[in-house]
PDB file of N, CA and C in Angstrom:
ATOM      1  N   UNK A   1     104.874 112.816 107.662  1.00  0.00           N
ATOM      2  CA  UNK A   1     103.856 112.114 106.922  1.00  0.00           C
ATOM      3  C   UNK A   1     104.479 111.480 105.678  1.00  0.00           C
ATOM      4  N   UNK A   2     103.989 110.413 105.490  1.00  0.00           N
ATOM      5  CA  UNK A   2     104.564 109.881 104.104  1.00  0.00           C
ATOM      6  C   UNK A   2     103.901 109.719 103.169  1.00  0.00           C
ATOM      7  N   UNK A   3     105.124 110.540 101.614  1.00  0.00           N
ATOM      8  CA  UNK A   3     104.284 111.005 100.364  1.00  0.00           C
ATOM      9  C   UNK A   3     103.651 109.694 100.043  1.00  0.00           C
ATOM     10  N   UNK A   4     102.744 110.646  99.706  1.00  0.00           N
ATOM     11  CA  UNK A   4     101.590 109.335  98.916  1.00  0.00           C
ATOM     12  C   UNK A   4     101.410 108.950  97.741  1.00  0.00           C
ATOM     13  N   UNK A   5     102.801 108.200  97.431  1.00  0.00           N
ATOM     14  CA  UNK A   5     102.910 107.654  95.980  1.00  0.00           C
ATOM     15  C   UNK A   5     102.660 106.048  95.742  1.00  0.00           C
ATOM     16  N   UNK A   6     103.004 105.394  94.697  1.00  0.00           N
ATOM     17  CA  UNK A   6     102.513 104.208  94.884  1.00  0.00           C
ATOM     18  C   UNK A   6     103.410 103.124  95.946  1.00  0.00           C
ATOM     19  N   UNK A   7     105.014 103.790  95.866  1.00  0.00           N
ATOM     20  CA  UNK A   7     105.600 102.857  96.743  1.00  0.00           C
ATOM     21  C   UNK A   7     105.367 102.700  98.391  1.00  0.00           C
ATOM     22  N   UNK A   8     104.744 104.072  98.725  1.00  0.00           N
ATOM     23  CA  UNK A   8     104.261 103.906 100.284  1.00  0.00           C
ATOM     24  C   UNK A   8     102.713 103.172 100.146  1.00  0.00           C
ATOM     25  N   UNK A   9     102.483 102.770  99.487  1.00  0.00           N
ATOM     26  CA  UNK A   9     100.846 102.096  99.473  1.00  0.00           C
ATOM     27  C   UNK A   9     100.748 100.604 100.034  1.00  0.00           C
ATOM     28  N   UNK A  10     100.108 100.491 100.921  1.00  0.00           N
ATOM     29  CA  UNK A  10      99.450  99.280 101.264  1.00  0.00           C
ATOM     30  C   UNK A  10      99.112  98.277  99.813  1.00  0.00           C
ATOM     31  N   UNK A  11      98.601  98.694  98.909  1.00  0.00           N
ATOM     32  CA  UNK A  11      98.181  97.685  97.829  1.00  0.00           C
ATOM     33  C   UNK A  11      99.072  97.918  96.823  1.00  0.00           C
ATOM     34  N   UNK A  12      99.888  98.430  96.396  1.00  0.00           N
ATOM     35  CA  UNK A  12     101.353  97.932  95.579  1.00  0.00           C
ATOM     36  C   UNK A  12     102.501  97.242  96.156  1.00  0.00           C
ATOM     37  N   UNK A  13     102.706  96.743  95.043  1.00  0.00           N
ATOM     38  CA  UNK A  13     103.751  95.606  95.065  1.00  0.00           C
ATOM     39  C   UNK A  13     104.527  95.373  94.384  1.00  0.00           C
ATOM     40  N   UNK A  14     105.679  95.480  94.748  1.00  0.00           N
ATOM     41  CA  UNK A  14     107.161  96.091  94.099  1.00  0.00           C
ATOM     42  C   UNK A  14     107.299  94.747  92.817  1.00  0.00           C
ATOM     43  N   UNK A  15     107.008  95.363  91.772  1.00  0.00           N
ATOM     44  CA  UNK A  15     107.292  93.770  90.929  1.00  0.00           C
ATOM     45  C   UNK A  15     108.732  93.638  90.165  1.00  0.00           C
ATOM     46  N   UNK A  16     109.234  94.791  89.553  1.00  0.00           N
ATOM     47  CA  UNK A  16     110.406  95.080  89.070  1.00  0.00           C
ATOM     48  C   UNK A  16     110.990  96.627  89.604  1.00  0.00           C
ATOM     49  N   UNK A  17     112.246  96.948  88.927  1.00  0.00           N
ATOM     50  CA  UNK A  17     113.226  98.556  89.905  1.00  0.00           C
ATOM     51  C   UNK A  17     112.299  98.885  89.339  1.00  0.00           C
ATOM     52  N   UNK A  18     111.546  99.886  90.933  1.00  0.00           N
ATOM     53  CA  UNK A  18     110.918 101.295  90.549  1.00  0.00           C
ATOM     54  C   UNK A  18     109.436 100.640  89.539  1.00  0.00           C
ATOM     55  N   UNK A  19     109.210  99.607  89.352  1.00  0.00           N
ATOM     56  CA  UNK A  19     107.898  99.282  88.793  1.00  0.00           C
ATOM     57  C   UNK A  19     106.915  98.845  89.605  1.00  0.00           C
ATOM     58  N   UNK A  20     105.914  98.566  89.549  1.00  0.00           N
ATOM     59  CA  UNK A  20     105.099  97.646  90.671  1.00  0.00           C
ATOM     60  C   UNK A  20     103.664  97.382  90.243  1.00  0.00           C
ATOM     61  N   UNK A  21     102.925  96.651  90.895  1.00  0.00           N
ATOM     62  CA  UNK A  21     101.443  96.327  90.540  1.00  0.00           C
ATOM     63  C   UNK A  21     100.474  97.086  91.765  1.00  0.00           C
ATOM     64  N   UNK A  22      99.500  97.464  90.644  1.00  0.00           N
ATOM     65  CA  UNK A  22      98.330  97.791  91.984  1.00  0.00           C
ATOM     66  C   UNK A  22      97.738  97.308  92.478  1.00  0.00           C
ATOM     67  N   UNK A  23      97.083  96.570  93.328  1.00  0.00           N
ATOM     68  CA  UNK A  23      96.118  95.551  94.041  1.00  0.00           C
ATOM     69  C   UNK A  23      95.008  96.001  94.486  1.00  0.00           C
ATOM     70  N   UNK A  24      94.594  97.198  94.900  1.00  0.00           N
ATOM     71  CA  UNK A  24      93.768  97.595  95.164  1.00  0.00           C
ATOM     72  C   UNK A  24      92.317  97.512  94.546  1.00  0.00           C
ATOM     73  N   UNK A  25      91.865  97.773  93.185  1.00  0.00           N
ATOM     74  CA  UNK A  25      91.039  96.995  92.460  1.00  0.00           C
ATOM     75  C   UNK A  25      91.503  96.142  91.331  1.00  0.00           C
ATOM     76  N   UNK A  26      92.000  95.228  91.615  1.00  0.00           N
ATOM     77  CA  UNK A  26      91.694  94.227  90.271  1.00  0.00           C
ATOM     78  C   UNK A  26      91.046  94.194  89.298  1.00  0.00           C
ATOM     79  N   UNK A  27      91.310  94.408  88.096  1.00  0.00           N
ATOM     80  CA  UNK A  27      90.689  93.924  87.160  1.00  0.00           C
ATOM     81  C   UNK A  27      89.947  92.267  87.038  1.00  0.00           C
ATOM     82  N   UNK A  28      89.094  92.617  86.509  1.00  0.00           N
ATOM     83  CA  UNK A  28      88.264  91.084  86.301  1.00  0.00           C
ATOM     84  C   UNK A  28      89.123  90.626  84.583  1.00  0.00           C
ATOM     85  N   UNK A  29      88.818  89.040  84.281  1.00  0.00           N
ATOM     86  CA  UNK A  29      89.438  89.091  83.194  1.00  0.00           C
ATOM     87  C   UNK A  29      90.911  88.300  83.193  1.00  0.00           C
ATOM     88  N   UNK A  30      91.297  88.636  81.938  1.00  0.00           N
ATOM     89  CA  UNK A  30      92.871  88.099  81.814  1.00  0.00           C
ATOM     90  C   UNK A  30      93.788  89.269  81.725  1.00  0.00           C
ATOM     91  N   UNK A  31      93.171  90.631  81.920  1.00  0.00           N
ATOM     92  CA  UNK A  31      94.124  91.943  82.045  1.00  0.00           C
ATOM     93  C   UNK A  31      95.107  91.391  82.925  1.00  0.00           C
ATOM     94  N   UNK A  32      94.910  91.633  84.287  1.00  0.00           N
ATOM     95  CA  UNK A  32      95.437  91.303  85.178  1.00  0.00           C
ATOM     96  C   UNK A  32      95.946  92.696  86.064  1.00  0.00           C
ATOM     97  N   UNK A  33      96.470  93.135  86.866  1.00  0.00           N
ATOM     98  CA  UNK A  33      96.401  94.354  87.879  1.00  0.00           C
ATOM     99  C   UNK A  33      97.471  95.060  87.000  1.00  0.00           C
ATOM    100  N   UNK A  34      96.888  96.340  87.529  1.00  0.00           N
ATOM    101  CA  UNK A  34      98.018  97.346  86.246  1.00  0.00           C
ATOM    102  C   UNK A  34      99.275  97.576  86.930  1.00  0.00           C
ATOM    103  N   UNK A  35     100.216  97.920  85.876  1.00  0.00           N
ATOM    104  CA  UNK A  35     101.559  98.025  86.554  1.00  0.00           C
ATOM    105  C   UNK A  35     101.714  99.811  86.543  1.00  0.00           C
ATOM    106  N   UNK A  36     102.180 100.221  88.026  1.00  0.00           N
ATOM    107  CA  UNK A  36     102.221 101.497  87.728  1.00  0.00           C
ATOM    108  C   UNK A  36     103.898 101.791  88.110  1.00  0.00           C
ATOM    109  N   UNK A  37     104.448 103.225  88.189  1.00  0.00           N
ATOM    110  CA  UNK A  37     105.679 103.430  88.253  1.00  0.00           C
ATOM    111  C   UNK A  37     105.549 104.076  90.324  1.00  0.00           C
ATOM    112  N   UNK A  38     106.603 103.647  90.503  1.00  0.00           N
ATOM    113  CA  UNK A  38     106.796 103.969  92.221  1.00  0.00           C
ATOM    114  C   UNK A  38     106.774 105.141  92.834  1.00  0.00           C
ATOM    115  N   UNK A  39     106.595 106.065  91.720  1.00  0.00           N
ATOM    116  CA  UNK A  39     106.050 107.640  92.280  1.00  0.00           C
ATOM    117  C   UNK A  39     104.994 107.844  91.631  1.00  0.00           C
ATOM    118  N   UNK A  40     104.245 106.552  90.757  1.00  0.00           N
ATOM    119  CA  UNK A  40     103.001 106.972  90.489  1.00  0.00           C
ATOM    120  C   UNK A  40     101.954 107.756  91.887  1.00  0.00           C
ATOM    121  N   UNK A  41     100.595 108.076  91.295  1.00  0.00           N
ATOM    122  CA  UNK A  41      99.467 108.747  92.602  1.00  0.00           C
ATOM    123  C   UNK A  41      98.305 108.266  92.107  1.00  0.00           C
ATOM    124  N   UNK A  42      97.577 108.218  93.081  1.00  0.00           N
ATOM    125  CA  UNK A  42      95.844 107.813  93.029  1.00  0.00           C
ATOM    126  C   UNK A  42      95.469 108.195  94.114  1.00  0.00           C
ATOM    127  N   UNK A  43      93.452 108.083  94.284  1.00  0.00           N
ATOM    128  CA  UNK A  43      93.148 109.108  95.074  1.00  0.00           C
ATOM    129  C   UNK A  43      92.270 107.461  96.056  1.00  0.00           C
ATOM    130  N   UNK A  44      93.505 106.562  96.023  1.00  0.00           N
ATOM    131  CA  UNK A  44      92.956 105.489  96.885  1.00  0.00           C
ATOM    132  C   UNK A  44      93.733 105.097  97.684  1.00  0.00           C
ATOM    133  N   UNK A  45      95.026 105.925  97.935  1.00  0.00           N
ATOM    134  CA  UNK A  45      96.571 105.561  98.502  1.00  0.00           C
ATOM    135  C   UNK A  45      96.156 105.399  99.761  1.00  0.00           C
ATOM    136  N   UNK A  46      96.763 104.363 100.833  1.00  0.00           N
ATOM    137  CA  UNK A  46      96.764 103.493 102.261  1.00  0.00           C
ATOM    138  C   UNK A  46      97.992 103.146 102.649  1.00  0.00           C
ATOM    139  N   UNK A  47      98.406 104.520 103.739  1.00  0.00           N
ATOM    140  CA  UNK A  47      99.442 104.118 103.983  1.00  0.00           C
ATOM    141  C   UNK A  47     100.060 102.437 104.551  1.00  0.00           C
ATOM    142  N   UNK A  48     101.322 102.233 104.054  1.00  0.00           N
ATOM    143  CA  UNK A  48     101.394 100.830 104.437  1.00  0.00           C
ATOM    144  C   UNK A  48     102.155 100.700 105.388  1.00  0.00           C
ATOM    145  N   UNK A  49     102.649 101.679 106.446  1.00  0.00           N
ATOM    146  CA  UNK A  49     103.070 101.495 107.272  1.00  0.00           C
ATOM    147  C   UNK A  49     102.346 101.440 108.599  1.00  0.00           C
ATOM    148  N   UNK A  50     100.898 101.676 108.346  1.00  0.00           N
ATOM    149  CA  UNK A  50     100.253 101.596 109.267  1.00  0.00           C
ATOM    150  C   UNK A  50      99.517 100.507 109.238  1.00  0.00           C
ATOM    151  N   UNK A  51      98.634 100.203 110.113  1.00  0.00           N
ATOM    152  CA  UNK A  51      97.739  98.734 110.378  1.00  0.00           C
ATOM    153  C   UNK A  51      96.451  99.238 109.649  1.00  0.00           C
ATOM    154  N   UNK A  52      95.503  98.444 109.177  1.00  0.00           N
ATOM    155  CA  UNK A  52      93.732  98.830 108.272  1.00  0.00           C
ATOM    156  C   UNK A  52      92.982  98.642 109.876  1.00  0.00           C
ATOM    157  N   UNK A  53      93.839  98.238 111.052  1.00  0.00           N
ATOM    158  CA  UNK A  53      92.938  99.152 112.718  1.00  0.00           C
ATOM    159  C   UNK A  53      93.643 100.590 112.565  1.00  0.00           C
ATOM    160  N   UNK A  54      94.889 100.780 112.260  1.00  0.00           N
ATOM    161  CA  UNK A  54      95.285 101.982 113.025  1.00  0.00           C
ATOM    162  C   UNK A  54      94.560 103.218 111.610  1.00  0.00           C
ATOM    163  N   UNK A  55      94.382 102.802 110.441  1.00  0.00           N
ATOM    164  CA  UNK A  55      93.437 103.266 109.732  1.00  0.00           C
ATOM    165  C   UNK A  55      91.889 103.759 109.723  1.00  0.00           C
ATOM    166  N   UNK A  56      91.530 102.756 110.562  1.00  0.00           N
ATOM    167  CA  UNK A  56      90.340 102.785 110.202  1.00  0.00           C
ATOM    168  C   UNK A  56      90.074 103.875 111.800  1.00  0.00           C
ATOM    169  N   UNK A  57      90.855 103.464 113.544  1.00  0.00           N
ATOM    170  CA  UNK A  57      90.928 104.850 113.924  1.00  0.00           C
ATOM    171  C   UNK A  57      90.802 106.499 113.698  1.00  0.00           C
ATOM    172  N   UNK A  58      92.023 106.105 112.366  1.00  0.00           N
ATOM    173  CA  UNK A  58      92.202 107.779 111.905  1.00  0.00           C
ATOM    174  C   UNK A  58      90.888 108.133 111.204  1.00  0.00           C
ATOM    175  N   UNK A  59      89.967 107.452 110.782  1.00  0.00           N
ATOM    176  CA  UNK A  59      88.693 108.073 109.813  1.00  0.00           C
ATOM    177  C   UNK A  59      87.769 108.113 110.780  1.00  0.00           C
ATOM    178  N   UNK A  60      87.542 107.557 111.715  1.00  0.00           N
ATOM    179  CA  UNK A  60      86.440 107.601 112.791  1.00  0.00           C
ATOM    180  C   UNK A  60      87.158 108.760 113.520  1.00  0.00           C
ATOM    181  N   UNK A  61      88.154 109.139 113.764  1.00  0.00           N
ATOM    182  CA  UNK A  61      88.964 110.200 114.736  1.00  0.00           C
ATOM    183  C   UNK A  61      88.547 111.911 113.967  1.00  0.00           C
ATOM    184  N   UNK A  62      88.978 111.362 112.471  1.00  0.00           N
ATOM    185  CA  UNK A  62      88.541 112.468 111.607  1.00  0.00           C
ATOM    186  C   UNK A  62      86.636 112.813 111.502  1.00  0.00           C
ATOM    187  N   UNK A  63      86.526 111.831 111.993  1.00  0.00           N
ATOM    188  CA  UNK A  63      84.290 111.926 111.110  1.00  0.00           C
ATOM    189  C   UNK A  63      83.575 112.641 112.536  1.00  0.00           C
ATOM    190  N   UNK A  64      84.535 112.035 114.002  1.00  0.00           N
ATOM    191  CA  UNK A  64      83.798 113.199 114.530  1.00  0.00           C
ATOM    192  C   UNK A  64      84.667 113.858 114.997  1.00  0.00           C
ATOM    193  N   UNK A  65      86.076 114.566 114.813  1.00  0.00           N
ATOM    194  CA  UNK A  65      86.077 116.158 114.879  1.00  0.00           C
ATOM    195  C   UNK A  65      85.444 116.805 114.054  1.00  0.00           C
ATOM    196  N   UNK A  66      85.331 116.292 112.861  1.00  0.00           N
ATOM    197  CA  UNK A  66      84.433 117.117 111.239  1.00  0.00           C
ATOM    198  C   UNK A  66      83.218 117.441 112.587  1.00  0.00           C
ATOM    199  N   UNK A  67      82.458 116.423 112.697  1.00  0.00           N
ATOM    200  CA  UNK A  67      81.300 116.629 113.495  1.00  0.00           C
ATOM    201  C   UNK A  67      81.361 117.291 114.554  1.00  0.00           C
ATOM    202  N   UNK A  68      82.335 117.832 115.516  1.00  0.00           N
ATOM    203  CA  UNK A  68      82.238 118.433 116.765  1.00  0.00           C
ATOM    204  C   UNK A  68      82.276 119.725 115.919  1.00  0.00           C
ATOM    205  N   UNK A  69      83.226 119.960 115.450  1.00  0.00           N
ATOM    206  CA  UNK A  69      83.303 121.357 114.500  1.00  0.00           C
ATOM    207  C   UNK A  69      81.785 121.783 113.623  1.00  0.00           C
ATOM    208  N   UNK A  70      81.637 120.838 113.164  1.00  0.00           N
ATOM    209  CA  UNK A  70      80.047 121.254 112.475  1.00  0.00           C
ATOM    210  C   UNK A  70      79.023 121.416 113.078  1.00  0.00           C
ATOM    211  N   UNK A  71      78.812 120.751 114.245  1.00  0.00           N
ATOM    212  CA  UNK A  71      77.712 121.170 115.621  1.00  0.00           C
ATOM    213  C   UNK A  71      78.144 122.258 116.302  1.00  0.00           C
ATOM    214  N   UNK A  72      79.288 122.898 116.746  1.00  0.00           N
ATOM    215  CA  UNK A  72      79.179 124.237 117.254  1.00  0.00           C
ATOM    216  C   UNK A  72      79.195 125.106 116.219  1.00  0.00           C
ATOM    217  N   UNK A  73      79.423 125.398 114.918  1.00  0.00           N
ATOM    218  CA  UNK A  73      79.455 126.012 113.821  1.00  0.00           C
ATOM    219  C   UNK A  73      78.090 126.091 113.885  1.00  0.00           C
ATOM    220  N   UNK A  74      77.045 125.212 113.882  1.00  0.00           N
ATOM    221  CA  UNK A  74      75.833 125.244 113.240  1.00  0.00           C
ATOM    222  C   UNK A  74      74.743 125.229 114.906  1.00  0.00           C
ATOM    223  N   UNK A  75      75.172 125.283 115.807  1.00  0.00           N
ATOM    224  CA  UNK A  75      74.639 125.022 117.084  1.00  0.00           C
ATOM    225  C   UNK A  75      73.531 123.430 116.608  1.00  0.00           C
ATOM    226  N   UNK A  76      74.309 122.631 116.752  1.00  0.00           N
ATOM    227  CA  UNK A  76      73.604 121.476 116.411  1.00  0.00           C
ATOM    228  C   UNK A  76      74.019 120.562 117.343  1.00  0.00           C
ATOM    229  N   UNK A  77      72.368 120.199 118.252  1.00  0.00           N
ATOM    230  CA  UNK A  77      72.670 120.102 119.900  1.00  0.00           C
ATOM    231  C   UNK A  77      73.248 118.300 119.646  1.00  0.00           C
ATOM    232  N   UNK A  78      73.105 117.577 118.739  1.00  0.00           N
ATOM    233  CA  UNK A  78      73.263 116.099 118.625  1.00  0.00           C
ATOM    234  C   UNK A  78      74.883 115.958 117.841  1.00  0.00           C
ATOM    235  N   UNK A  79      75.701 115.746 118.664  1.00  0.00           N
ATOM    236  CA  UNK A  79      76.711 115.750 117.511  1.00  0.00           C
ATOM    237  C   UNK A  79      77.173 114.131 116.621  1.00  0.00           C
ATOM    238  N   UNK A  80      76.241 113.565 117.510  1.00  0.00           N
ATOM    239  CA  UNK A  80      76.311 111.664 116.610  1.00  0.00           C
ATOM    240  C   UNK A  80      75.293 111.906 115.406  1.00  0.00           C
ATOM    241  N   UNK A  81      74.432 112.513 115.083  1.00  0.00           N
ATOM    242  CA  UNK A  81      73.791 112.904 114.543  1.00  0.00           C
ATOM    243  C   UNK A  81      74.188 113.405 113.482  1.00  0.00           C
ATOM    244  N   UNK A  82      75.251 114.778 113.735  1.00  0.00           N
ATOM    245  CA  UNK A  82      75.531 115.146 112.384  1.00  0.00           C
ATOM    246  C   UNK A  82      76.637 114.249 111.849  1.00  0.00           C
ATOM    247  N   UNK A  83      77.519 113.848 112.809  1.00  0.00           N
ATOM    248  CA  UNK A  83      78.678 112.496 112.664  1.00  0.00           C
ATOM    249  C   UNK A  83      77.958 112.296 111.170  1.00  0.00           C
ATOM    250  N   UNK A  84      76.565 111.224 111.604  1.00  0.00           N
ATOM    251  CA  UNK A  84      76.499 110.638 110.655  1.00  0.00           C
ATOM    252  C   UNK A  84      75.696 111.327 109.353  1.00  0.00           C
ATOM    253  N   UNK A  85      75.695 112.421 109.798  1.00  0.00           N
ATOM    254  CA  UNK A  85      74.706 113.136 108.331  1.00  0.00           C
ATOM    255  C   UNK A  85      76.462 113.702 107.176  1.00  0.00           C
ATOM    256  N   UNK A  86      77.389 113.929 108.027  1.00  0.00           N
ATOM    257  CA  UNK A  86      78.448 114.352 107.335  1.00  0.00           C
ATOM    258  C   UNK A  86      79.017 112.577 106.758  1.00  0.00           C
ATOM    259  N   UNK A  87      78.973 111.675 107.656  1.00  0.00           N
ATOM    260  CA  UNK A  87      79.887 110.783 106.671  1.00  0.00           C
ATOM    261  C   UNK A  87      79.095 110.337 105.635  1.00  0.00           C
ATOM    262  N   UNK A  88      78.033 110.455 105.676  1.00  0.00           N
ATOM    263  CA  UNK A  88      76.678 109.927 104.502  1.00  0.00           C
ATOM    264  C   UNK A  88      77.009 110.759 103.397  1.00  0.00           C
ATOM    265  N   UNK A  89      77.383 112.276 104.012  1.00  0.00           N
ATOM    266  CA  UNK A  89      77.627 113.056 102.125  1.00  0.00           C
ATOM    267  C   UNK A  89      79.526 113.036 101.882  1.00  0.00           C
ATOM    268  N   UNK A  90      80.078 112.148 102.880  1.00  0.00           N
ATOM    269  CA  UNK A  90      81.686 112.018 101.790  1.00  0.00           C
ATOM    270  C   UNK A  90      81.705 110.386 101.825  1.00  0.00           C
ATOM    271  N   UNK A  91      81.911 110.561 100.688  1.00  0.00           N
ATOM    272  CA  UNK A  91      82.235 109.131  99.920  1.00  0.00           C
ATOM    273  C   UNK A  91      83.494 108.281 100.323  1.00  0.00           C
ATOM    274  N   UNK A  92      84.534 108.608 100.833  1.00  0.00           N
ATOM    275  CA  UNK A  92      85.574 108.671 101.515  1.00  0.00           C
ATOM    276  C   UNK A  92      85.089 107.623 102.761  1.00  0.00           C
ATOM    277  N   UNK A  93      84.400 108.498 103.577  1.00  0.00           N
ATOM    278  CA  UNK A  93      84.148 107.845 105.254  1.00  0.00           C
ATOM    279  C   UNK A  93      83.168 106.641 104.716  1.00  0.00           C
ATOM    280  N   UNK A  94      82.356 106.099 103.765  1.00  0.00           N
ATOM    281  CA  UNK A  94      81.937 105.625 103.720  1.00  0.00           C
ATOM    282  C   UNK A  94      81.860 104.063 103.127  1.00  0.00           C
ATOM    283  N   UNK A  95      83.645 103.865 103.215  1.00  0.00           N
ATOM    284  CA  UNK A  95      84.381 102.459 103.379  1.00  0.00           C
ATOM    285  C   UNK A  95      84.029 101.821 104.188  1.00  0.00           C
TER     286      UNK A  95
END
């Protein structure tokens, strides 16, 4: 798996050694995107070696095992059902 610092990120961008910009939210304004350091962390990291399909797989892959696991845990006969009652309470699945 690869650490999840800013240089494996989909939305940084190597601007100077070991420096880089974040892209991920922009600032509005004349700030302009912050510069962070290449082992910086945030809790928005995307790996960039993968595709935003082969991404968006892994969260639908993850929302219903959560859900197969939470319907036999809870004998809960609908498991699309709780699918979607679990991605409604993480903020995460709900990109």
């Amino acid at each position: 798996m690869t650490e999840r610092v800013c240089e494996g990120c989909r939305w940084w961008e190597n601007d100077q050694h070991a420096i880089g910009v974040c892209f991920r939210h922009v600032p509005m304004g004349n700030l302009g995107a912050p510069k962070t350091h290449s082992t910086d962390r945030c809790g928005e990291w995307s790996d960039a070696s993968i595709t935003q399909e082969q991404e968006e797989r892994q969260r639908l892959t993850e929302k219903f095992a959560v859900a197969i696991v939470h319907a036999s845990l809870h004998s809960v006969p609908d498991v699309w059902a709780a699918a979607a009652e679990l991605a409604a309470a993480n903020p995460r699945w709900q990109q």
